[in-house]
C-alpha atoms as a PDB file:
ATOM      1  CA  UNK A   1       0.000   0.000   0.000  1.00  0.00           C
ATOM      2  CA  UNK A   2       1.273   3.664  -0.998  1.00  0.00           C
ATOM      3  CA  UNK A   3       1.934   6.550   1.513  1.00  0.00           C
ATOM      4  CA  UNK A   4      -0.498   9.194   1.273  1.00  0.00           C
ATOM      5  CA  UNK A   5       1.742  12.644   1.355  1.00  0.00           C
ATOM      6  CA  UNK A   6      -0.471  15.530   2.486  1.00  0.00           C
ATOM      7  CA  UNK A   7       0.849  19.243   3.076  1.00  0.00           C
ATOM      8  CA  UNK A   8      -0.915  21.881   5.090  1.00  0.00           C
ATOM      9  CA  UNK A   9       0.626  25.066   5.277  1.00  0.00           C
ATOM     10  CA  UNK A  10      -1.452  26.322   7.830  1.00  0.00           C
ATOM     11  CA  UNK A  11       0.373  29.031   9.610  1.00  0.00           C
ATOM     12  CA  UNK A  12      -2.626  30.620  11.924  1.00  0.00           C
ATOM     13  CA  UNK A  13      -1.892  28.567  14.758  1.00  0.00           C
ATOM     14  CA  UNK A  14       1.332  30.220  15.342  1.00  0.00           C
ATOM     15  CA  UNK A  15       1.146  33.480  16.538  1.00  0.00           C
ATOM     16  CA  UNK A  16       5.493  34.334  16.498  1.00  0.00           C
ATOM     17  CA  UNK A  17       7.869  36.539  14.486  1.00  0.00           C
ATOM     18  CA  UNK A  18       8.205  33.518  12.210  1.00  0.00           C
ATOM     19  CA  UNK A  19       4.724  32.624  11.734  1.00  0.00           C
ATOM     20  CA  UNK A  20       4.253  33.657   8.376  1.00  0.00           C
ATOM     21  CA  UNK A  21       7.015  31.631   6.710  1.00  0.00           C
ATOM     22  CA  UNK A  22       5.730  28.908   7.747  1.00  0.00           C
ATOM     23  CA  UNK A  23       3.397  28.381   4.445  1.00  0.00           C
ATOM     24  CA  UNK A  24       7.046  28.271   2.698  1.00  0.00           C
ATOM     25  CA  UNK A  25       8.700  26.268   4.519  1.00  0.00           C
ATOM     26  CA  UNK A  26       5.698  23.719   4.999  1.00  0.00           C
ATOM     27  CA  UNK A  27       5.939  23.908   0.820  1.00  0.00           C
ATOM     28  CA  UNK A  28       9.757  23.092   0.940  1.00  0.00           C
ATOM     29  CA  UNK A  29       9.654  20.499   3.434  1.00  0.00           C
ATOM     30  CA  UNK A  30       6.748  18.577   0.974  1.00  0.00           C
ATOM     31  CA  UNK A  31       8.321  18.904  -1.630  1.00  0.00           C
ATOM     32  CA  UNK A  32      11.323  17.362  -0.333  1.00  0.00           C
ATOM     33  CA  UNK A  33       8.744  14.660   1.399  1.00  0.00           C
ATOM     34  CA  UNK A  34       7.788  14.259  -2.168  1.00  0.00           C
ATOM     35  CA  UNK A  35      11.422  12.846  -2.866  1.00  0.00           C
ATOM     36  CA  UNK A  36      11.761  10.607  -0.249  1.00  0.00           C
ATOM     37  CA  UNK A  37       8.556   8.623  -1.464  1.00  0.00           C
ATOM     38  CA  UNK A  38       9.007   9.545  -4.442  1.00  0.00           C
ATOM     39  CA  UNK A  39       5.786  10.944  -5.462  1.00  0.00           C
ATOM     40  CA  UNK A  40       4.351  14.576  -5.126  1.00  0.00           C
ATOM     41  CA  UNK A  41       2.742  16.051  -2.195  1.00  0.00           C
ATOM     42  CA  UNK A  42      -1.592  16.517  -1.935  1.00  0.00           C
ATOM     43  CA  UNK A  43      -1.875  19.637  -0.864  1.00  0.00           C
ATOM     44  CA  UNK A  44      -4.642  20.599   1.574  1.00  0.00           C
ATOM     45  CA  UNK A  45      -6.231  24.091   0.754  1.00  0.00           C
ATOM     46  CA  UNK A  46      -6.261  26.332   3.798  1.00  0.00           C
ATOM     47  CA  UNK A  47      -6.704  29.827   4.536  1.00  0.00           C
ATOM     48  CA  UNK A  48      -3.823  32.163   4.277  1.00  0.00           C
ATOM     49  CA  UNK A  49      -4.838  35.313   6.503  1.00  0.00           C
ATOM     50  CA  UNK A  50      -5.390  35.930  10.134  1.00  0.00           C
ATOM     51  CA  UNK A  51      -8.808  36.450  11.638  1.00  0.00           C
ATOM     52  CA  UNK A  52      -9.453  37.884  15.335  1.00  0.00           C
ATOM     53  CA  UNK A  53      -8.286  36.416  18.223  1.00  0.00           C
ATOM     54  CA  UNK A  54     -12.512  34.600  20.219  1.00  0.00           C
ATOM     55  CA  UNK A  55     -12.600  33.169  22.923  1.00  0.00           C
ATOM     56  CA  UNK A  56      -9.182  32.836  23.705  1.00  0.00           C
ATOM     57  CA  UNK A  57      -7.114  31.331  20.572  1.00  0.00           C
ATOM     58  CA  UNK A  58      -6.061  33.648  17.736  1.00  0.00           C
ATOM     59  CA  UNK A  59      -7.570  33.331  14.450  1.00  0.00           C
ATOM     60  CA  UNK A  60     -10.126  31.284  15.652  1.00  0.00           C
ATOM     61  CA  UNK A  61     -12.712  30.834  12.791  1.00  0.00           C
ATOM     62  CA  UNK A  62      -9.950  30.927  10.051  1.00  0.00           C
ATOM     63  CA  UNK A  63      -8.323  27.798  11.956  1.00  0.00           C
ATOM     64  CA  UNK A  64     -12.542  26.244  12.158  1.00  0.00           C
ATOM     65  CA  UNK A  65     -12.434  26.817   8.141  1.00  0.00           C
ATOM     66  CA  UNK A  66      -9.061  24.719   8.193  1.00  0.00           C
ATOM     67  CA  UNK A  67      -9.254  21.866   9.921  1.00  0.00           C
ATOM     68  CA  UNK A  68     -13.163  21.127   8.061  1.00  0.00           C
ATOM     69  CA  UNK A  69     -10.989  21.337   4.921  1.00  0.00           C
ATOM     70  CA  UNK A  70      -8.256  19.141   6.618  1.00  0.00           C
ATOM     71  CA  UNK A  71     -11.252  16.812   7.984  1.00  0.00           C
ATOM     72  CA  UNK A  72     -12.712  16.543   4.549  1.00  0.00           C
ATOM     73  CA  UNK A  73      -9.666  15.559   2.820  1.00  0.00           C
ATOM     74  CA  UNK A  74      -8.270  13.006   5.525  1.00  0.00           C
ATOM     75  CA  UNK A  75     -11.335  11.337   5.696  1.00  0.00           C
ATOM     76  CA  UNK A  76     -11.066   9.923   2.197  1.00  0.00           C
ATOM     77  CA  UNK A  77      -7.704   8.713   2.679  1.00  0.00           C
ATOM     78  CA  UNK A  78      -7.497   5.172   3.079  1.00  0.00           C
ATOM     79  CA  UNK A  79      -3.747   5.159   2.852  1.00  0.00           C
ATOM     80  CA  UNK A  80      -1.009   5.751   5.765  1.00  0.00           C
ATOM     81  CA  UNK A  81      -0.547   9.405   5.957  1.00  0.00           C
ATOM     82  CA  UNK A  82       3.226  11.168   5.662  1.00  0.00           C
ATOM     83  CA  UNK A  83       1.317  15.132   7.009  1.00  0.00           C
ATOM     84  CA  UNK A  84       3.637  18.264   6.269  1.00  0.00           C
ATOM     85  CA  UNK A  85       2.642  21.458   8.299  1.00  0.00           C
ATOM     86  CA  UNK A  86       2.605  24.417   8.982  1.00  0.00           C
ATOM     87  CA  UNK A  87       1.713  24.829  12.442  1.00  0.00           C
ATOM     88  CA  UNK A  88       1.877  21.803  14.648  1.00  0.00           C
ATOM     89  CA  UNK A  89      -1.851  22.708  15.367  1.00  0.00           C
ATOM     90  CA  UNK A  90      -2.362  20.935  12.085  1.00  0.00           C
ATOM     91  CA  UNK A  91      -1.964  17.626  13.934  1.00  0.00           C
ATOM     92  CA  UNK A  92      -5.262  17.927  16.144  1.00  0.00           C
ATOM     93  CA  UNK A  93      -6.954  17.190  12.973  1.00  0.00           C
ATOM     94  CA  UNK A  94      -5.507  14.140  11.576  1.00  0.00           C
ATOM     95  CA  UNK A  95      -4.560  12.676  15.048  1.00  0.00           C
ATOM     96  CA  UNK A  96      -8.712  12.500  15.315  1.00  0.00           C
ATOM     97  CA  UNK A  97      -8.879  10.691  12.066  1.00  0.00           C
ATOM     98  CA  UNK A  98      -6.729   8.279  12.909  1.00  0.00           C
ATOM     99  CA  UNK A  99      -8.418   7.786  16.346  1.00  0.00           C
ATOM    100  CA  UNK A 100     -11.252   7.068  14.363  1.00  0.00           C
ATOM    101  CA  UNK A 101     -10.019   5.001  12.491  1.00  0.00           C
ATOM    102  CA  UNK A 102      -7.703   2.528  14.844  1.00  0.00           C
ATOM    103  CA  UNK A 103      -9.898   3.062  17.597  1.00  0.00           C
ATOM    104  CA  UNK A 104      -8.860   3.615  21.599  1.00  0.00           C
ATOM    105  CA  UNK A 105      -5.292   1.820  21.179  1.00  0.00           C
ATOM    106  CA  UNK A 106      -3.833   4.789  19.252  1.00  0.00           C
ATOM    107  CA  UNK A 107      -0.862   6.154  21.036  1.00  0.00           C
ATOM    108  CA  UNK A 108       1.261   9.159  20.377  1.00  0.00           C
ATOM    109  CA  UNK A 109       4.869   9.724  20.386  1.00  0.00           C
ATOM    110  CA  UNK A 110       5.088  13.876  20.218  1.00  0.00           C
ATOM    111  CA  UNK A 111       8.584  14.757  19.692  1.00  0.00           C
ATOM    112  CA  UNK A 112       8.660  18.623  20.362  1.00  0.00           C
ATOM    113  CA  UNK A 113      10.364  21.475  22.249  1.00  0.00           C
ATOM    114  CA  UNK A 114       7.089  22.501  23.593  1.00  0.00           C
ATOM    115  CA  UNK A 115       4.377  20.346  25.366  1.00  0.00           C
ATOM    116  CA  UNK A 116       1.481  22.195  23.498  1.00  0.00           C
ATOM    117  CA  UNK A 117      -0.641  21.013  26.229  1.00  0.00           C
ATOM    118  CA  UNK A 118      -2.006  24.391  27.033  1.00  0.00           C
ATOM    119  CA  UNK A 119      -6.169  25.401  26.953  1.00  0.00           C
ATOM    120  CA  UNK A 120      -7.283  28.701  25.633  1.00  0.00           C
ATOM    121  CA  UNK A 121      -7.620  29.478  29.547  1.00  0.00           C
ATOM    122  CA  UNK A 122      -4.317  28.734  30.149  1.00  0.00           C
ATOM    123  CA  UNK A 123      -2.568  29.755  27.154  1.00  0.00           C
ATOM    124  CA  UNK A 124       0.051  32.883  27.872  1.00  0.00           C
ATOM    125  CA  UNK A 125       0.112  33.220  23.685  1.00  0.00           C
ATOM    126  CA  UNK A 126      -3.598  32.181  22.580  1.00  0.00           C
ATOM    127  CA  UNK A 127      -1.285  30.784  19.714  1.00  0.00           C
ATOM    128  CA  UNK A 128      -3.261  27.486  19.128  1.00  0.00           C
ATOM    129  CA  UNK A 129      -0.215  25.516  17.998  1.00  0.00           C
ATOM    130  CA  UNK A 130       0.296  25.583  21.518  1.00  0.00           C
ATOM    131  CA  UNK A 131      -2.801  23.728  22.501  1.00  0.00           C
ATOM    132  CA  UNK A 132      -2.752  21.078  19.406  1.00  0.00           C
ATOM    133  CA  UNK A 133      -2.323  18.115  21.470  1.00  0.00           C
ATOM    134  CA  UNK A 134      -4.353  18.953  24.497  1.00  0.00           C
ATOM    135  CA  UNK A 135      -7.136  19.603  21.768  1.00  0.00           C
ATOM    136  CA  UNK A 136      -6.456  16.181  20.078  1.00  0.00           C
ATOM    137  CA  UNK A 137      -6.718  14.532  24.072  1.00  0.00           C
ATOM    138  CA  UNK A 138     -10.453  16.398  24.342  1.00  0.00           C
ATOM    139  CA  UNK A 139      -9.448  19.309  26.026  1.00  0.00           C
ATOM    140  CA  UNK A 140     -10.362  22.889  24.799  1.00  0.00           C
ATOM    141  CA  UNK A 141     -12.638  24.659  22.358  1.00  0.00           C
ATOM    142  CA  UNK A 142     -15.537  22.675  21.413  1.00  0.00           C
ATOM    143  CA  UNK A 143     -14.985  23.632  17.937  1.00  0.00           C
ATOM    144  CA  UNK A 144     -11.522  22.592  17.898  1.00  0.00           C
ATOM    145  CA  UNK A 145     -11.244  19.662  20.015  1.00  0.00           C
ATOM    146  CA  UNK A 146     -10.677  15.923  18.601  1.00  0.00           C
ATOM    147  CA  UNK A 147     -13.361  13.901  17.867  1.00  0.00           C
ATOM    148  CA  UNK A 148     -12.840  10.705  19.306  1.00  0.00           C
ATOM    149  CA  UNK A 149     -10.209  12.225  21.609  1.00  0.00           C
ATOM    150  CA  UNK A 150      -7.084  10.381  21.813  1.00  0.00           C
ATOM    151  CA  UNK A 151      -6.924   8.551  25.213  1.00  0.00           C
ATOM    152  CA  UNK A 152      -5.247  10.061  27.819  1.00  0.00           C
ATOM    153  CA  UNK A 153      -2.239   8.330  29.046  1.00  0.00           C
ATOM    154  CA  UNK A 154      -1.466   7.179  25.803  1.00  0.00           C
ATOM    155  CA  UNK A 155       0.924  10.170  24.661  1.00  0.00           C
ATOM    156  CA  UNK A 156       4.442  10.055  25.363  1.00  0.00           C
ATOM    157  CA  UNK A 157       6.575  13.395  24.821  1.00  0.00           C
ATOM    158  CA  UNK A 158       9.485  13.042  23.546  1.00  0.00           C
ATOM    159  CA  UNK A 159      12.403  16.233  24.188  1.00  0.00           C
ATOM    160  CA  UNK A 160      10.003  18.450  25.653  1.00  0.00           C
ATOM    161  CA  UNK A 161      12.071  20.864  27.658  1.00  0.00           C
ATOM    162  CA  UNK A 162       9.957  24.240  27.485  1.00  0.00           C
ATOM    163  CA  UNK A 163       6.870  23.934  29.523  1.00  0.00           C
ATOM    164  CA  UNK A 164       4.078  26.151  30.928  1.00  0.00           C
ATOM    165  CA  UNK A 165       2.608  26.024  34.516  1.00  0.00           C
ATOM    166  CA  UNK A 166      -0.802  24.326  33.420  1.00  0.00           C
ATOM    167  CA  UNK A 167       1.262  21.808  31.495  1.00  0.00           C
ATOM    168  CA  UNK A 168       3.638  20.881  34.326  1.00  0.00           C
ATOM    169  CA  UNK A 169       0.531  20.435  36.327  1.00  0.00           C
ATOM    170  CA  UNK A 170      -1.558  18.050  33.826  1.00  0.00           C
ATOM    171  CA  UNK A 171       1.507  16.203  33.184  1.00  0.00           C
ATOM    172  CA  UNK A 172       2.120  15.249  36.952  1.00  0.00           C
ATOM    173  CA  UNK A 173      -1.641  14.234  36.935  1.00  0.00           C
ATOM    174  CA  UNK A 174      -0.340  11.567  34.745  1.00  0.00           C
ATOM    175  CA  UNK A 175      -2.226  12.916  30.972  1.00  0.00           C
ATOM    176  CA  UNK A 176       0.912  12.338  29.640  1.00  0.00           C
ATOM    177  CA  UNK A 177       4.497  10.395  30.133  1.00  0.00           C
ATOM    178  CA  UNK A 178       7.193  12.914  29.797  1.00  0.00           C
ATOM    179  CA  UNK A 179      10.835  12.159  28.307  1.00  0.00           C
ATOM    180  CA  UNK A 180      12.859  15.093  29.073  1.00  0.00           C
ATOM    181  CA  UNK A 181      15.984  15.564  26.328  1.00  0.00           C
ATOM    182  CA  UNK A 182      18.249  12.917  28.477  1.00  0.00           C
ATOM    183  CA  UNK A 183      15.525  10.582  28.672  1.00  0.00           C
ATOM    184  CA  UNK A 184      14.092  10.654  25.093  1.00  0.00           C
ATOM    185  CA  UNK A 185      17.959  10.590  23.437  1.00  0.00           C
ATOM    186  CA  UNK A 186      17.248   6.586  24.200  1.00  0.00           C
ATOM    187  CA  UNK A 187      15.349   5.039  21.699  1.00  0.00           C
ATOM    188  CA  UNK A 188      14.673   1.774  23.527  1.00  0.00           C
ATOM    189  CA  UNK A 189      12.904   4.211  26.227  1.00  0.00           C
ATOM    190  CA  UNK A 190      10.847   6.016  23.774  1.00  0.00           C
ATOM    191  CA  UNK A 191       9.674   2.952  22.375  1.00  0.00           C
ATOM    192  CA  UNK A 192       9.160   0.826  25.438  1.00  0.00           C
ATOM    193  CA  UNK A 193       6.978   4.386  26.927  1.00  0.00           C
ATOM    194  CA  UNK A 194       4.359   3.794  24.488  1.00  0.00           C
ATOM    195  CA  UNK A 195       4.564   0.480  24.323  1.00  0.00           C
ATOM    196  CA  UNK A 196       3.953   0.662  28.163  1.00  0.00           C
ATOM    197  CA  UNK A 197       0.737   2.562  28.251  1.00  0.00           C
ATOM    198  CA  UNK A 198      -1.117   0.115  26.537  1.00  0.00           C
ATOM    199  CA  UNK A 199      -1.182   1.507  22.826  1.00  0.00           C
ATOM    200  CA  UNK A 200      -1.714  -0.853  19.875  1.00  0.00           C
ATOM    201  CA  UNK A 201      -0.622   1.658  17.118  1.00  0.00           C
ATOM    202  CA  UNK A 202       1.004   4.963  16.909  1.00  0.00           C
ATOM    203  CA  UNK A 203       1.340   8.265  15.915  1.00  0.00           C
ATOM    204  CA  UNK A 204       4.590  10.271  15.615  1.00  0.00           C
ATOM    205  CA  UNK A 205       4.420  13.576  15.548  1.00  0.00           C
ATOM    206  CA  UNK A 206       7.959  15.910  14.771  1.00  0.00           C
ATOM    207  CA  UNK A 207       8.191  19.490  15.137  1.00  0.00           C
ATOM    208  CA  UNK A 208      11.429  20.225  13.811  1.00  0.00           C
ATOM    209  CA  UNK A 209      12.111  22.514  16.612  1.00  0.00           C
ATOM    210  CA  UNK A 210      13.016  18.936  18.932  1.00  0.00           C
ATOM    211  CA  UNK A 211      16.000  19.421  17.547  1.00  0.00           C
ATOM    212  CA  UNK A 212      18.644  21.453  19.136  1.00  0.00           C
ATOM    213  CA  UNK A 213      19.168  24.813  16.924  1.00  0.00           C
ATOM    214  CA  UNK A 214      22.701  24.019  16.214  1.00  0.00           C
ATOM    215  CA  UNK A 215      21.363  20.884  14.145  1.00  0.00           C
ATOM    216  CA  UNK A 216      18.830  21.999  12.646  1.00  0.00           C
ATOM    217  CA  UNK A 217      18.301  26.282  11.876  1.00  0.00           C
ATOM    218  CA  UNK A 218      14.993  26.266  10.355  1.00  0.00           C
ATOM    219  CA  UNK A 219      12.251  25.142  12.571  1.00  0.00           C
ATOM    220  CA  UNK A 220      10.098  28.265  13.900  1.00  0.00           C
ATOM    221  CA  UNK A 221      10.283  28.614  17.746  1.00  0.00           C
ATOM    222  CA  UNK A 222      14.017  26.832  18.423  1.00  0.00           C
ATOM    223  CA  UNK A 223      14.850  25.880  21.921  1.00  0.00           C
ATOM    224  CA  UNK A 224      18.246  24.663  23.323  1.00  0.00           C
ATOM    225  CA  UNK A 225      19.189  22.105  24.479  1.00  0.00           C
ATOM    226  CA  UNK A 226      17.423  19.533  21.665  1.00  0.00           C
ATOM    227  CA  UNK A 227      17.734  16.687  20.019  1.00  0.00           C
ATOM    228  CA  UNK A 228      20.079  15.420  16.935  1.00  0.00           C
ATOM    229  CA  UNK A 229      18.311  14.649  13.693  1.00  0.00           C
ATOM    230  CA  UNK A 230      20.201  11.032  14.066  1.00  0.00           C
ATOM    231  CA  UNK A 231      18.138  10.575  17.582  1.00  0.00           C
ATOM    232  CA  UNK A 232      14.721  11.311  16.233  1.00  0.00           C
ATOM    233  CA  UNK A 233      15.624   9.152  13.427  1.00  0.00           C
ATOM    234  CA  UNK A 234      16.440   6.146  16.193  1.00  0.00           C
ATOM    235  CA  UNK A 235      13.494   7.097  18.132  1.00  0.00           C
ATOM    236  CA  UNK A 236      11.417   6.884  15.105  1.00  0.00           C
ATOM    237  CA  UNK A 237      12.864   2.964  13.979  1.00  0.00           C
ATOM    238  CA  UNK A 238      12.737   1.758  17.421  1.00  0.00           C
ATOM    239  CA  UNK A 239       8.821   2.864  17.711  1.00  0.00           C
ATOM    240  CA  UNK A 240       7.973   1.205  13.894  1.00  0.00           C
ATOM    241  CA  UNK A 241       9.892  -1.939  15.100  1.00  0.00           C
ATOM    242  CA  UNK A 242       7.513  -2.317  18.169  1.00  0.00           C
ATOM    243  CA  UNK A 243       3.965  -1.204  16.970  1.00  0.00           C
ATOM    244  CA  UNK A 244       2.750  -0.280  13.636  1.00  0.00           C
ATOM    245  CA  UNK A 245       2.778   3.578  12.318  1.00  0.00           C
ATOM    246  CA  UNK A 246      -0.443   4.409  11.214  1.00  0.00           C
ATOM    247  CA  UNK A 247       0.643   8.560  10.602  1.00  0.00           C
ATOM    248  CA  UNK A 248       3.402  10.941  11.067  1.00  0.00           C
ATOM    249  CA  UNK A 249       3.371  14.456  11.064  1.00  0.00           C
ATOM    250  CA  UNK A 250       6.445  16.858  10.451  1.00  0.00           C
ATOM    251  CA  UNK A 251       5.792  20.243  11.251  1.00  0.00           C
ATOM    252  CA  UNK A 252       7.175  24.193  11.835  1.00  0.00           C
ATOM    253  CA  UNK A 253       9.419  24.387   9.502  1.00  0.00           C
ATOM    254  CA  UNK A 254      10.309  27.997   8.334  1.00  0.00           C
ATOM    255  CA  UNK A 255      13.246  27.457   6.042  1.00  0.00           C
ATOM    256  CA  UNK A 256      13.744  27.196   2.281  1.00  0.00           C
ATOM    257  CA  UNK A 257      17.502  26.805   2.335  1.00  0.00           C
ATOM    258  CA  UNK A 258      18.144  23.694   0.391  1.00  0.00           C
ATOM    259  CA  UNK A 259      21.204  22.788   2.504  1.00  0.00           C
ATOM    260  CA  UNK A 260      19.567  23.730   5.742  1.00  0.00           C
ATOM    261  CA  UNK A 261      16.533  20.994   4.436  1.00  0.00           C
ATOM    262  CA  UNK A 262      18.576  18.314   3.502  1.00  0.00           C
ATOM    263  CA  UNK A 263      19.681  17.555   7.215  1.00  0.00           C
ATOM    264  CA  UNK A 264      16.412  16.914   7.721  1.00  0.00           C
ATOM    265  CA  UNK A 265      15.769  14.362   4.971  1.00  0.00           C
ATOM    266  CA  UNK A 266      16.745  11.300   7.507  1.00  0.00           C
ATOM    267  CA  UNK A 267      14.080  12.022   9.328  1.00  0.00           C
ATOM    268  CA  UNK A 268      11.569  12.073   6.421  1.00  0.00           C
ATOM    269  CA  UNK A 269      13.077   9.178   5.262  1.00  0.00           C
ATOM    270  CA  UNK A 270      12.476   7.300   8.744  1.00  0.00           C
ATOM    271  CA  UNK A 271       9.239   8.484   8.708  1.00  0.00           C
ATOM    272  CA  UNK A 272       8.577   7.149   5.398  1.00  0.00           C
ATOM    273  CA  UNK A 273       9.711   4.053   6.177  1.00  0.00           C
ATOM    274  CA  UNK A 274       8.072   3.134   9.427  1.00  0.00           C
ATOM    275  CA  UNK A 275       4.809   3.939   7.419  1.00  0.00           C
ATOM    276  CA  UNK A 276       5.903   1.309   4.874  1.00  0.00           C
ATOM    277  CA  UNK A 277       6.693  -0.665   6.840  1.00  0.00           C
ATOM    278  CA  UNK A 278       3.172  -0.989   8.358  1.00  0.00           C
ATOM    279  CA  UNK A 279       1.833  -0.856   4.849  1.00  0.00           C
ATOM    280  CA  UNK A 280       3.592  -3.400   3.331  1.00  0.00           C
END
């Protein structure tokens, strides 16, 4: 069975400097998707301006329009899904397709810088790429929320290392498993995390900015102290040889620099991979 390669370069859910290059850079990184599986990216029409900032998350109705036009299109994929964003709030959508789909044993591996665990009451931004995967757990605005949730516990984060008071908090309630930098540099741990809380399948999800800045120059809000490119790529093998891959997003990329991309294409190539893997 192919991989379906999708692109969204929705940029609303990131409300930073770099925000709007991320339509760009989501274009770059699919088309250099596209030559890793060798076929050319689908890509997923979505607003390009800003609309005002209701009931706490900015641009609320223009990211509504976008994820119905995500919905509609990842709904008649029957295919394991490579998904280029954009903003990583681009994931919320297809993480509730595919919990449709696979049912309450989907689990999550969200390699990331940030937790994006926050609620529109707790967000400090109102940036909703900040509250992706709390929406895809059920938590948030109605109208923005996964539907089925995935199931809590089942979410392991993977180099998280910037984090928010609410998302400290819901984290030591136990909503998610956390794997600090240290922790998640061990592939065997990453793996054995999700394999732990009871998940039959998986998600990965990459934003680019789990990589430490001095690897990797183009993701959109870098932190230190991240992860190598060859570490995510570990992470992702050791997950695909325990459970099947059902998705993977890459996401927040801001650069078109043709050298600066092709560090990157290990991971892509990973990710395409594990998919196949499942597929074949």
């Amino acid at each position: 069975m192919p991989v379906e390669l999708l692109a969204v370069p929705q940029h609303q859910g990131a409300v930073v400097v770099d925000g709007g290059r991320l339509p760009t850079g989501c274009a770059a990184l699919a088309e250099l998707a596209g030559a890793a599986l060798g076929r050319p990216p689908r890509v997923v029409a979505v607003a390009s301006g800003t609309t005002p900032l209701t009931g706490g998350v900015a641009s609320f109705s223009g990211l509504v329009a976008n994820r119905w036009a995500q919905l509609a299109v990842l709904r008649r994929v029957r295919e394991p899904v490579l998904l280029v964003g954009g903003d990583c709030g681009v994931e919320t959508a297809a993480l509730a397709v595919a919990r449709a789909r696979w049912g309450d044993g989907l689990g999550v591996v969200w390699w990331d810088a940030h937790a994006d665990l926050n609620t529109p009451g707790s967000s400090p931004s109102a940036a909703f790429h900040g509250m992706a995967l709390r929406a895809a757990l059920g938590e948030g605005d109605p109208a923005l929320v996964a539907d089925p949730p995935v199931v809590a516990g089942q979410v392991v984060l993977a180099g998280v290392r910037a984090l928010d008071p609410d998302e400290r908090a819901v984290i030591a309630e136990g909503l998610v498993t956390h794997l600090g930098p240290d922790l998640a540099r061990d592939p065997g741990r990453v793996a054995a995390a999700l394999v732990g809380s009871g998940a039959s399948h998986a998600y990965l999800h990459v934003d680019l900015d789990v990589l430490d800045p001095d690897e990797f120059g183009g993701a959109c809000c870098p932190e230190p102290g991240g992860l190598t490119v060859d570490e995510v790529v570990a992470g992702i093998e050791a997950v695909a040889a325990a459970l099947p891959v059902v998705g993977v997003g890459v996401t927040e990329c801001v650069t078109t620099d043709p050298v600066e991309l092709r560090r990157i294409m290990p991971i892509l190539e990973a990710a395409h991979a594990a998919l196949a893997r499942w597929s074949d």
